[in-house]
C-alpha atoms as a PDB file:
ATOM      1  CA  UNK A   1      32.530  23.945  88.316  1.00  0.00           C
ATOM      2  CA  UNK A   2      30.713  27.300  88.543  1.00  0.00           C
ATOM      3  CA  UNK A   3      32.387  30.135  86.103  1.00  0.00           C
ATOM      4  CA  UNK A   4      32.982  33.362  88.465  1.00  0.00           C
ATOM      5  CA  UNK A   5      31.803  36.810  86.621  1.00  0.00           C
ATOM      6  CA  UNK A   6      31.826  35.234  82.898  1.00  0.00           C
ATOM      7  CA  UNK A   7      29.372  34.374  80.643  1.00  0.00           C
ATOM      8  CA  UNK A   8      26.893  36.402  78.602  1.00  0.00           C
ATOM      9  CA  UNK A   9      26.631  39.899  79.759  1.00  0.00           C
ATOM     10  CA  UNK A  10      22.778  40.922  80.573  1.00  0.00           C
ATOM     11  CA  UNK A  11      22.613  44.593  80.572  1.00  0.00           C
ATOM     12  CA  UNK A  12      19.656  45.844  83.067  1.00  0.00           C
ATOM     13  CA  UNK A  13      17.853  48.837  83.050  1.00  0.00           C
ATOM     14  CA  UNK A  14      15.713  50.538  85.336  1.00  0.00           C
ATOM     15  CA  UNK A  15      12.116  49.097  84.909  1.00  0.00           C
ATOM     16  CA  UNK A  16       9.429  49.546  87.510  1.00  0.00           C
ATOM     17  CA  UNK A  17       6.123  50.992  85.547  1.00  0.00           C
ATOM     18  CA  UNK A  18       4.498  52.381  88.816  1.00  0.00           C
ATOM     19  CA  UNK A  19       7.812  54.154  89.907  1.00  0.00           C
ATOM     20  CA  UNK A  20       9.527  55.545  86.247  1.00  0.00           C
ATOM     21  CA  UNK A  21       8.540  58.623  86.865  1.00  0.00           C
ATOM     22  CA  UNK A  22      10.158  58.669  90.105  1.00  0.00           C
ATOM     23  CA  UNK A  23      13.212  56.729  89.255  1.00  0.00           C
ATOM     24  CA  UNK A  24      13.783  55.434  92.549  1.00  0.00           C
ATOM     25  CA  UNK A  25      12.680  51.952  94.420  1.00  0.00           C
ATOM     26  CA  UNK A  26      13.868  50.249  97.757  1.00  0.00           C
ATOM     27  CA  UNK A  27      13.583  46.709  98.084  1.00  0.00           C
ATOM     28  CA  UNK A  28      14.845  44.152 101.085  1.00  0.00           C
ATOM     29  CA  UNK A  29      17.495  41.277  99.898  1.00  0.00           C
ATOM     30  CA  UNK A  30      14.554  39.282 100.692  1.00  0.00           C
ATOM     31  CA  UNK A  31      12.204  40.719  98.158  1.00  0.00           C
ATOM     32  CA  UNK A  32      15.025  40.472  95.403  1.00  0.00           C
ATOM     33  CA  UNK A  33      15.764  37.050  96.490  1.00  0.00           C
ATOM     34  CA  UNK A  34      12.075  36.580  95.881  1.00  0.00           C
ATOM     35  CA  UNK A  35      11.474  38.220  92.498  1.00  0.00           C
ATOM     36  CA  UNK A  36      15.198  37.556  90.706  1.00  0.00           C
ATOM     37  CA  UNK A  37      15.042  33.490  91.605  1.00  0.00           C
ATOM     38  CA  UNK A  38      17.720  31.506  89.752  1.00  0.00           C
ATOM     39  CA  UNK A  39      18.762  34.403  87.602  1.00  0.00           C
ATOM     40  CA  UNK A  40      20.175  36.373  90.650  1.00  0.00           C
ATOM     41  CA  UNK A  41      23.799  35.005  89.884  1.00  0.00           C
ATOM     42  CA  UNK A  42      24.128  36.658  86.470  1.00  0.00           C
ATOM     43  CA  UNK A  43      26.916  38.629  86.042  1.00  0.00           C
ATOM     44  CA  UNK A  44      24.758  42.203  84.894  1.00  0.00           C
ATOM     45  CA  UNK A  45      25.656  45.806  83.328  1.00  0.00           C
ATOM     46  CA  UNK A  46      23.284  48.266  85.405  1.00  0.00           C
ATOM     47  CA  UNK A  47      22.017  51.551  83.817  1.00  0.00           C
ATOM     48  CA  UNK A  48      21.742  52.910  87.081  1.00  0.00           C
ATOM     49  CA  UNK A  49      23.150  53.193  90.188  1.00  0.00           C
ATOM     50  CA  UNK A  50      22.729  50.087  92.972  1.00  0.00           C
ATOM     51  CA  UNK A  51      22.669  51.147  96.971  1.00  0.00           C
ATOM     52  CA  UNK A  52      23.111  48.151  99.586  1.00  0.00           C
ATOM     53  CA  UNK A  53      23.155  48.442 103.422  1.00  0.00           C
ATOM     54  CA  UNK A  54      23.984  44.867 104.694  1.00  0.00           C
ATOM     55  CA  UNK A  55      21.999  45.313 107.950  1.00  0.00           C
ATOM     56  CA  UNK A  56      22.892  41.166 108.784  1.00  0.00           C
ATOM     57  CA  UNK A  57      24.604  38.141 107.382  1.00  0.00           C
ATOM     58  CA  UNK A  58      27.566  37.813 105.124  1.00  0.00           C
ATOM     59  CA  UNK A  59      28.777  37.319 101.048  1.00  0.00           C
ATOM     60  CA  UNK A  60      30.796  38.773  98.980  1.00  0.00           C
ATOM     61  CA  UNK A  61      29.869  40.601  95.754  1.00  0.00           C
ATOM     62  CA  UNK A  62      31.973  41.258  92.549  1.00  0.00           C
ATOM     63  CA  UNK A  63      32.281  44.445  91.081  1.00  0.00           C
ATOM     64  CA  UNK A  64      34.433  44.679  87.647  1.00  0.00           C
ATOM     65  CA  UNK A  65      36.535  41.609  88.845  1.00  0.00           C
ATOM     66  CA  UNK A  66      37.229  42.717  92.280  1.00  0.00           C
ATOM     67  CA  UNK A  67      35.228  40.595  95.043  1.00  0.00           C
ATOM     68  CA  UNK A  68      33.954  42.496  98.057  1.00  0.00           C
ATOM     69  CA  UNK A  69      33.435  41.105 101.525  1.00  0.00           C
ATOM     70  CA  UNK A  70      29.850  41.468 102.887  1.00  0.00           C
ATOM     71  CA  UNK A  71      28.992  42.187 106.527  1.00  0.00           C
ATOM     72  CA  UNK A  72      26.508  44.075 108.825  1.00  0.00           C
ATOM     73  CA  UNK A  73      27.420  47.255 109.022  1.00  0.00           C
ATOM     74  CA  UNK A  74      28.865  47.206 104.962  1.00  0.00           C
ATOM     75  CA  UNK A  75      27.651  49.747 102.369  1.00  0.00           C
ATOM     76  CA  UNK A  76      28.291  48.687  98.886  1.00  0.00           C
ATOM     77  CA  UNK A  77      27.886  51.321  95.742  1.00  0.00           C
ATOM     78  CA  UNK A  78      27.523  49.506  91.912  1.00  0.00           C
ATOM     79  CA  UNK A  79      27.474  52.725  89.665  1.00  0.00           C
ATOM     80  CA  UNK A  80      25.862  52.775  85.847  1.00  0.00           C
ATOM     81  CA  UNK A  81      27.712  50.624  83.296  1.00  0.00           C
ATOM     82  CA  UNK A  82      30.124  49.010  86.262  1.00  0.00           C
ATOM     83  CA  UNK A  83      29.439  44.925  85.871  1.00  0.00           C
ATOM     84  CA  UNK A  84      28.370  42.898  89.003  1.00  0.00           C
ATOM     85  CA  UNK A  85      27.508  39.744  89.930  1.00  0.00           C
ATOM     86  CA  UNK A  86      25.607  38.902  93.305  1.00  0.00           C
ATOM     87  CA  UNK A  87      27.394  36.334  95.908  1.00  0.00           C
ATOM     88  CA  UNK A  88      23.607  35.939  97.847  1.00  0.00           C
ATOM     89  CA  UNK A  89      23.323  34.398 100.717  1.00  0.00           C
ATOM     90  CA  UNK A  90      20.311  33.599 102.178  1.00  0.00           C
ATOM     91  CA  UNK A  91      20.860  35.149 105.785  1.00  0.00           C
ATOM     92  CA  UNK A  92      22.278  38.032 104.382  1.00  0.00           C
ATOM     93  CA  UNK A  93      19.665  40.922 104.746  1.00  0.00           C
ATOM     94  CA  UNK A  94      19.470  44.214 104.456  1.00  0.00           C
ATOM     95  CA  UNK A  95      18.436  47.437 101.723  1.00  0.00           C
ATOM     96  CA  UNK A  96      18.742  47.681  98.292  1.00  0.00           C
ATOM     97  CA  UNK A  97      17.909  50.986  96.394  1.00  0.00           C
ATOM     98  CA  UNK A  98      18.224  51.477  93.272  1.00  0.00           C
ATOM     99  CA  UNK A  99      18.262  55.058  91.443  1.00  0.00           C
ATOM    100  CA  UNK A 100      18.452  56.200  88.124  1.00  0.00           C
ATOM    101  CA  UNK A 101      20.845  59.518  87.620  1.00  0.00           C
ATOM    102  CA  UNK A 102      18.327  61.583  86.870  1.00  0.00           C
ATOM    103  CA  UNK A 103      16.593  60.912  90.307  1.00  0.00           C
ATOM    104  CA  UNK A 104      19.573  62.905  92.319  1.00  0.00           C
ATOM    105  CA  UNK A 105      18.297  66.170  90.828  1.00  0.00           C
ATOM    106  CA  UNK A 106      15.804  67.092  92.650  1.00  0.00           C
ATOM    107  CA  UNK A 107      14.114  70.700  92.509  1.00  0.00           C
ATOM    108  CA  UNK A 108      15.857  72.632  95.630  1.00  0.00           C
ATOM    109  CA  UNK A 109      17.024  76.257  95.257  1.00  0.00           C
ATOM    110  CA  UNK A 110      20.867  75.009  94.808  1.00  0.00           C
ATOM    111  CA  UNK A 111      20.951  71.722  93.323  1.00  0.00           C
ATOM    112  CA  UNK A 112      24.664  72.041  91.607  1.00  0.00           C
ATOM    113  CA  UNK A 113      26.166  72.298  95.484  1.00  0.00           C
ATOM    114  CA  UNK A 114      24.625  69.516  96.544  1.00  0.00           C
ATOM    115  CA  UNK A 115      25.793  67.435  93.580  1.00  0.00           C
ATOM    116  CA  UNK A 116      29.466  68.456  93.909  1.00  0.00           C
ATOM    117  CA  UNK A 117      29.051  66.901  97.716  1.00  0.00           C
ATOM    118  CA  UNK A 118      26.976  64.010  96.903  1.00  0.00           C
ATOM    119  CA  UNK A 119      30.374  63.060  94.059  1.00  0.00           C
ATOM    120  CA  UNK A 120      29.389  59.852  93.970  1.00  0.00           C
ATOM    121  CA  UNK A 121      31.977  59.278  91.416  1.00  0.00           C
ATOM    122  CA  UNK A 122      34.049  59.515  94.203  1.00  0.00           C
ATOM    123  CA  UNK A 123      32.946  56.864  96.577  1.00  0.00           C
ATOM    124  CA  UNK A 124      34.355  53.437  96.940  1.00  0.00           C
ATOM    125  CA  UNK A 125      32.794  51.161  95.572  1.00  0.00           C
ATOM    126  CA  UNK A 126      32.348  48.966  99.569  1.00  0.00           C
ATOM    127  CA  UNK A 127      32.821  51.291 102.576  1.00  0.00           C
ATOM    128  CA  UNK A 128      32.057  50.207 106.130  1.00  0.00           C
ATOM    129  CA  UNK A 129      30.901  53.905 108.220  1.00  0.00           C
ATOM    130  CA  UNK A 130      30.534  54.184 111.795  1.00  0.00           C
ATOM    131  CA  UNK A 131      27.685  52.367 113.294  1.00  0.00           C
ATOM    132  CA  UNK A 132      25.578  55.521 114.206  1.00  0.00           C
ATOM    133  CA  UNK A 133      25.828  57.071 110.922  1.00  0.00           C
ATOM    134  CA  UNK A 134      24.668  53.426 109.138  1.00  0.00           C
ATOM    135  CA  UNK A 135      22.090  53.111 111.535  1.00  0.00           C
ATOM    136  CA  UNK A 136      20.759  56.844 110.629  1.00  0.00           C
ATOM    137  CA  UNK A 137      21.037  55.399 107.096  1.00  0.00           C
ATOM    138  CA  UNK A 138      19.258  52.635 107.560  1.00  0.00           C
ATOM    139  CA  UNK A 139      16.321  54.461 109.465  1.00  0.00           C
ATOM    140  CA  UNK A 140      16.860  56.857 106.060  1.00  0.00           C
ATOM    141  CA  UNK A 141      16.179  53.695 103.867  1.00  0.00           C
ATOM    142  CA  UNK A 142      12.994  52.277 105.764  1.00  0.00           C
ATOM    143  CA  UNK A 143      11.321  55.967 105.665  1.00  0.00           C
ATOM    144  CA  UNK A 144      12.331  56.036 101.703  1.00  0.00           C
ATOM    145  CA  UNK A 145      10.685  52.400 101.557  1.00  0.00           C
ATOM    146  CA  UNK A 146       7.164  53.427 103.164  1.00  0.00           C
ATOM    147  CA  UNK A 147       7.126  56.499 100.978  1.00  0.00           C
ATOM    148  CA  UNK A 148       7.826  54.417  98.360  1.00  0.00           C
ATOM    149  CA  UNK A 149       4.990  51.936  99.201  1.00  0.00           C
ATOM    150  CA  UNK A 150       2.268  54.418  99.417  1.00  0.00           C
ATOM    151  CA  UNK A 151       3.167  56.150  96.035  1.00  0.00           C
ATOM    152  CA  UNK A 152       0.087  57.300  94.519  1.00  0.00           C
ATOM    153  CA  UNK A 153       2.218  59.073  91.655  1.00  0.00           C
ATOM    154  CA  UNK A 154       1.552  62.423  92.665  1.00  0.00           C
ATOM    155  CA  UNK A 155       4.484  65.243  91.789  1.00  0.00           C
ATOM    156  CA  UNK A 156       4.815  66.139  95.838  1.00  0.00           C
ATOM    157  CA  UNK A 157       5.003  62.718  96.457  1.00  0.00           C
ATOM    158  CA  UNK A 158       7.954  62.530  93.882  1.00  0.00           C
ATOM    159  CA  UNK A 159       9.561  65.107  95.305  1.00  0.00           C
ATOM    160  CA  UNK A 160       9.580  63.728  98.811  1.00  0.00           C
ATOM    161  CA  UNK A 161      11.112  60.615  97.648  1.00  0.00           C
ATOM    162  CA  UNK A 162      13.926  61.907  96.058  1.00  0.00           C
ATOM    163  CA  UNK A 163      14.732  64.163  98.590  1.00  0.00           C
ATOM    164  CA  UNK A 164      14.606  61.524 101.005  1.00  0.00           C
ATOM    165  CA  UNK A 165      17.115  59.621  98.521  1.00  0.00           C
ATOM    166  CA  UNK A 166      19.415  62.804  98.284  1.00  0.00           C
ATOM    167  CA  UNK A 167      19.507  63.369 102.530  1.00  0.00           C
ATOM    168  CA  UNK A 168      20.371  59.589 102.727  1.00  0.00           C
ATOM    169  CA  UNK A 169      23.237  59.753 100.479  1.00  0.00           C
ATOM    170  CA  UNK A 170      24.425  63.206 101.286  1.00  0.00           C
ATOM    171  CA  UNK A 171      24.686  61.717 105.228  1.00  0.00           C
ATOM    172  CA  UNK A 172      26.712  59.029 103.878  1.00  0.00           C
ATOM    173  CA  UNK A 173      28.739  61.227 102.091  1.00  0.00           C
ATOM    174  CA  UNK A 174      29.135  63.790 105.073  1.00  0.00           C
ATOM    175  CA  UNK A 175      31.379  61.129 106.589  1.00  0.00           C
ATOM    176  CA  UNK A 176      33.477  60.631 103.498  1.00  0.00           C
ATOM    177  CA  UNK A 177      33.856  64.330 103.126  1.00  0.00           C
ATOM    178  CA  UNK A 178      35.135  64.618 106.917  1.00  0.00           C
ATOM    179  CA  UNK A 179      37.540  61.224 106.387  1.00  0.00           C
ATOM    180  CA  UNK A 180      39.161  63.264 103.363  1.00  0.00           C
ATOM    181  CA  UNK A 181      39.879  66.555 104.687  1.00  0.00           C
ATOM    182  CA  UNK A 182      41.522  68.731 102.339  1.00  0.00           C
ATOM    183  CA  UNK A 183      43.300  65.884 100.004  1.00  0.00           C
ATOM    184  CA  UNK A 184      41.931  67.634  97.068  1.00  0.00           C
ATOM    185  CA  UNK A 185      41.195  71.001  96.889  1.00  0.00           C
ATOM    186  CA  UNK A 186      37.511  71.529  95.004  1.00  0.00           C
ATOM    187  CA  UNK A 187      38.443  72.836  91.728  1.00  0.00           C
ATOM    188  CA  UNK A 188      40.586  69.420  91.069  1.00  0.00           C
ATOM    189  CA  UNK A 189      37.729  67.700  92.266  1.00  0.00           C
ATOM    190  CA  UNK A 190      35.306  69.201  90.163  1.00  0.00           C
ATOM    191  CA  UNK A 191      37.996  69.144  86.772  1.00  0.00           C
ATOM    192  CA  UNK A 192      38.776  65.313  87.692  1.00  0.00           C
ATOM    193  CA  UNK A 193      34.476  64.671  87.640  1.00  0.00           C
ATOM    194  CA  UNK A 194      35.079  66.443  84.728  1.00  0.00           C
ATOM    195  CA  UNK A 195      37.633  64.284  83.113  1.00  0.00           C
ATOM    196  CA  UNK A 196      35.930  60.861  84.191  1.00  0.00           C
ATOM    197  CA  UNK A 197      32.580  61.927  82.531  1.00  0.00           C
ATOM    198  CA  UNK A 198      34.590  62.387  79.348  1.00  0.00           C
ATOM    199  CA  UNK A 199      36.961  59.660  79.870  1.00  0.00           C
ATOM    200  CA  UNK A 200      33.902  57.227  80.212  1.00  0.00           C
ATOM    201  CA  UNK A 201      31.816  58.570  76.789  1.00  0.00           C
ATOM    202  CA  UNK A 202      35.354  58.671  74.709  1.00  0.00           C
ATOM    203  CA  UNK A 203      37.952  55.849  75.875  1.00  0.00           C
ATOM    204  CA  UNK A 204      36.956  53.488  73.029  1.00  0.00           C
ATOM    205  CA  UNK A 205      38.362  56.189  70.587  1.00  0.00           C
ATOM    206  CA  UNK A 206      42.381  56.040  71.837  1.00  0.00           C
ATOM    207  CA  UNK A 207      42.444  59.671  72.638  1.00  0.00           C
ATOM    208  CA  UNK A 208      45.107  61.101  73.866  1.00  0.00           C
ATOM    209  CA  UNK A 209      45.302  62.836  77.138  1.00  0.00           C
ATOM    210  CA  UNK A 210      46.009  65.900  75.808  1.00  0.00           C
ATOM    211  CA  UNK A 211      42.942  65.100  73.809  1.00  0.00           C
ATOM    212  CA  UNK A 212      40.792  65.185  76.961  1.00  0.00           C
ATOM    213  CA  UNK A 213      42.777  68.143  78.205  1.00  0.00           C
ATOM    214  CA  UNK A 214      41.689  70.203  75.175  1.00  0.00           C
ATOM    215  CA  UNK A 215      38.225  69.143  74.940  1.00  0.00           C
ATOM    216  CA  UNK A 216      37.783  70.264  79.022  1.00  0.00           C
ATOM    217  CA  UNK A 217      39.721  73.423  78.318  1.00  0.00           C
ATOM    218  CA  UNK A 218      43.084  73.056  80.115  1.00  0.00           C
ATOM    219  CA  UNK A 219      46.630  72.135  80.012  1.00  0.00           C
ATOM    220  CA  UNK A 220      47.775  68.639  80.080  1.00  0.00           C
ATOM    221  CA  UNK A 221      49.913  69.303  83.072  1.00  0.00           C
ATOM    222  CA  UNK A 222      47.018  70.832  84.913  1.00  0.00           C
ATOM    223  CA  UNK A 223      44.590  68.021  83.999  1.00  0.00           C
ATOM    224  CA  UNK A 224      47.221  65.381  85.493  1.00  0.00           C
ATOM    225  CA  UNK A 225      47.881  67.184  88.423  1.00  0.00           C
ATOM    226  CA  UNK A 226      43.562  66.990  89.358  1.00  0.00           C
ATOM    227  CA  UNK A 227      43.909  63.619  88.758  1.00  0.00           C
ATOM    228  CA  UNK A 228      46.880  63.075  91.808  1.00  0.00           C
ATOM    229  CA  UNK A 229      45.191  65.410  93.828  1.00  0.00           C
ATOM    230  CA  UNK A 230      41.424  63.455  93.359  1.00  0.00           C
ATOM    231  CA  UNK A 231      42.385  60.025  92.876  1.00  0.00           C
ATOM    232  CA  UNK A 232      45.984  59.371  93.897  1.00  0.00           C
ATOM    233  CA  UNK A 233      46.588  58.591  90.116  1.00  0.00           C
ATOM    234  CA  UNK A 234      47.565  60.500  86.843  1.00  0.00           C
ATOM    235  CA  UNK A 235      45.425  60.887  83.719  1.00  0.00           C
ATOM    236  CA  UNK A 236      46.991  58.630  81.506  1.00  0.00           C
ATOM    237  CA  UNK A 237      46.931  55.878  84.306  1.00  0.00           C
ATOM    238  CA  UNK A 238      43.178  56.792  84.943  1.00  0.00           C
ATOM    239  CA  UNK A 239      42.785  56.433  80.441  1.00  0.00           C
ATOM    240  CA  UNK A 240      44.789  53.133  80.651  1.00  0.00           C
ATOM    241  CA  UNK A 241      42.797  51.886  83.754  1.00  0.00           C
ATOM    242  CA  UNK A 242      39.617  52.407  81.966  1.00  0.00           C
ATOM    243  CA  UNK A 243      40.281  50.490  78.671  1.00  0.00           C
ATOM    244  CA  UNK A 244      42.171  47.531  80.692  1.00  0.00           C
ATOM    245  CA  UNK A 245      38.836  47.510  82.288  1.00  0.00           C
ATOM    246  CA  UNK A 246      36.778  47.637  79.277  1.00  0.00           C
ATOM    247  CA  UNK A 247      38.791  44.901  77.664  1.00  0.00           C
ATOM    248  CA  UNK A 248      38.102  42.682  80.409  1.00  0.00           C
ATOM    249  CA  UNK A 249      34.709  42.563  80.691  1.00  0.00           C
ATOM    250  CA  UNK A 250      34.620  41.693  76.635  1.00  0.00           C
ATOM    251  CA  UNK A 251      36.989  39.003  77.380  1.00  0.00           C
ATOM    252  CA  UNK A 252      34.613  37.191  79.550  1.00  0.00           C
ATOM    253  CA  UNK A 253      31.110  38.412  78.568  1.00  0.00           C
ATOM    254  CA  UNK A 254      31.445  38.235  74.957  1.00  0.00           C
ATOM    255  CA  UNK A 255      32.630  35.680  72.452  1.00  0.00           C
ATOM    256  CA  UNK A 256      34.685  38.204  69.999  1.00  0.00           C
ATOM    257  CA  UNK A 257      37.973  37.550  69.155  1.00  0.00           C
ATOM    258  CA  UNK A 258      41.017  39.317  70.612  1.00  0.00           C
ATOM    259  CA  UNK A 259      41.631  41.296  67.454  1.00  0.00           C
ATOM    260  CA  UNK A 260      37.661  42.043  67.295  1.00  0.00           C
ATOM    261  CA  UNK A 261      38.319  43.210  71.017  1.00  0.00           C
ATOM    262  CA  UNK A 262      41.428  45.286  70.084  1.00  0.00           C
ATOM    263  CA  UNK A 263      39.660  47.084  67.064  1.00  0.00           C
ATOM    264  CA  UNK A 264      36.964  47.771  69.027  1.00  0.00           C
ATOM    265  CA  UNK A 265      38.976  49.350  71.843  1.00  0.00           C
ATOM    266  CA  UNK A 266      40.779  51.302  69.384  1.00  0.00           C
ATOM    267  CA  UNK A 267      43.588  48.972  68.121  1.00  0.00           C
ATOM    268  CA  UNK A 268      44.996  49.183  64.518  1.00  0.00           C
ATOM    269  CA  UNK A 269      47.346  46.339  65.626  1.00  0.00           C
ATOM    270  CA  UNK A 270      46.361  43.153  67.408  1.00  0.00           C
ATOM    271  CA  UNK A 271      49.882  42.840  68.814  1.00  0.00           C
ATOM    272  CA  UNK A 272      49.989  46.262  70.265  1.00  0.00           C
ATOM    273  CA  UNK A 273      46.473  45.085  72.061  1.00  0.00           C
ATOM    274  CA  UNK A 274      48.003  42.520  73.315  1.00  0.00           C
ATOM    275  CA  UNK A 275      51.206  44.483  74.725  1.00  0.00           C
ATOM    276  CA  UNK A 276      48.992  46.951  76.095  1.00  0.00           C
ATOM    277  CA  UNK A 277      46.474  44.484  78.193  1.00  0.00           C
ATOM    278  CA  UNK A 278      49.548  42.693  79.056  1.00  0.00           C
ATOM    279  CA  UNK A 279      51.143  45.902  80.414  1.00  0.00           C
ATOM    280  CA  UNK A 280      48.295  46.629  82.444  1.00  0.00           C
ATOM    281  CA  UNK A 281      46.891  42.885  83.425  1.00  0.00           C
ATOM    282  CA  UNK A 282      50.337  41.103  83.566  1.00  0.00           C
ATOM    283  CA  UNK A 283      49.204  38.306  81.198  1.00  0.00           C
ATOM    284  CA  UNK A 284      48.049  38.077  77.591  1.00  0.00           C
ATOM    285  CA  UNK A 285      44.151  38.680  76.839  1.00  0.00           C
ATOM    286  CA  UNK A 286      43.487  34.981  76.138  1.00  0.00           C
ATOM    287  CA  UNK A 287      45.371  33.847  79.300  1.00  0.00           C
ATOM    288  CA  UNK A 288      43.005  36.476  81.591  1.00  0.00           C
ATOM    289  CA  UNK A 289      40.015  34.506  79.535  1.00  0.00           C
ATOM    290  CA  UNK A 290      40.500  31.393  80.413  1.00  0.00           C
ATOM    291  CA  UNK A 291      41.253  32.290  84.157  1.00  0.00           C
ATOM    292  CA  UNK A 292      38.243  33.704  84.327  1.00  0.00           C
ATOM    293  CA  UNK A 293      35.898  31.051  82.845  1.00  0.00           C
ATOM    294  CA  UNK A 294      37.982  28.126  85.278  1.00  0.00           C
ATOM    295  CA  UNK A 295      37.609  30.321  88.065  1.00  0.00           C
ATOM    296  CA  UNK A 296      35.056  28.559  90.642  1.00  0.00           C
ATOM    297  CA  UNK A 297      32.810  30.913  92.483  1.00  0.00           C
ATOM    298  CA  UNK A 298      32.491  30.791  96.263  1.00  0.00           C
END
């Protein structure tokens, strides 16, 4: 029986010698299929971000222990430090890009704009668009791919690249944008971007939200209403959320102990871990453990 998302964690980082200066490379399924080989069902801990347009076939892929159906047409976003684990197929096809953080900064005259409608903290993590605006995509991706190929490392040839990255994600996000209207009004948006960013370098420490709230600058009340307005959640579900989450994947990618787990998280008590991740995951830590390692994958 296979084990579904467990086992030792491999963290990945973005290595490609010829392209580290650029930060950016597009690959088919076929050429991953091709260089990953048997270790392509790892569960992995990416550094940077992971772009797929399923142009054919179907899978599924996991993303923090949540599986995600696969088809043409699907556009699937893995963000840095999420955990994922491929479901390949072999007639599934279509692009991969991946791109480090640093590559969605490119030098135009208002880059801060274009990075508050890019918010790719934003986007769900599998989102199937309209077919015209994943076939302009998809034309988007082969142009990146043949710049890509004929990189002689030249700065204007950088540049071109990542702008080419930044129009194809800032069309994807155009639709997004239109889909959401006026749910939340851009200074929430920006304060919950805000909050996440902090949320994701501090969680481990058991701060409060009124922690967060003071290190951003603003009321508690204030900070929690940004969170309903961006996410549909409040702050202190969106802080709970995160160390649930965190929990989990050292439950089934590492071989600590559940009070090892607890301290670590921020725990003086074991039994107040174990309240807590029961709270949030409706059984005990060691329960969710062995689910996870009996599991089969598909």
């Amino acid at each position: 029986m296979k084990k579904a998302l467990s086992g030792p964690l491999k963290d990945v980082r973005f290595h490609n010698p010829r392209l580290s200066g650029v930060g950016v490379e597009v690959m088919t399924l076929g050429e991953l299929r091709q260089r990953a080989g048997h270790a392509l069902g790892a569960a992995e801990r990416v550094d940077f971000h992971l772009l797929l347009l399923v142009q054919s076939g179907h899978a599924s892929h996991m993303v923090d222990f949540v599986e995600f159906g696969l088809r043409p047409g699907t556009v699937l976003l893995v963000r840095p430090g999420q955990v994922h684990q491929w479901r390949m197929t072999s007639a599934l096809q279509g692009h991969l890009m991946l791109f480090k953080a640093e590559a969605l900064v490119p030098s135009i005259a208002q880059p801060q704009p274009d990075m508050r409608l890019l918010a790719l903290d934003e986007w769900p993590t599998a989102s199937q668009p309209s077919r015209s605006l994943f076939a302009a995509a998809a034309a988007d991706a082969g142009r990146l791919a043949g710049d890509i190929a004929g990189f002689a490392g030249r700065d204007i040839e950088s540049a071109i690249i990542r702008h080419g990255l930044m129009a194809l994600l800032l069309r994807l996000a155009c639709e997004r944008v239109r889909q959401a209207g006026d749910r939340a009004l851009p200074r929430e948006a920006g304060m919950y971007r805000l909050f996440v960013r902090e949320l994701e370098a501090n969680f481990h420490k058991r701060l409060s939200v009124l922690d967060y709230a003071r290190r951003l600058g603003y009321s508690e009340s204030t900070l929690s209403r940004a969170c309903l307005a961006a996410a549909g959640h409040t702050a202190k579900q969106a802080l709970d959320l995160r160390i649930a989450l965190e929990a989990k994947r050292l439950l089934v990618h590492s071989d600590e102990t559940v009070v090892q787990i607890g301290h670590r998280l921020g725990f003086s008590e074991p039994t107040n871990f174990v309240k807590f991740f029961k709270r949030l995951a409706g059984v005990t830590p060691l329960e969710f453990r062995a689910a996870a390692h009996l599991r089969p994958a598909p």
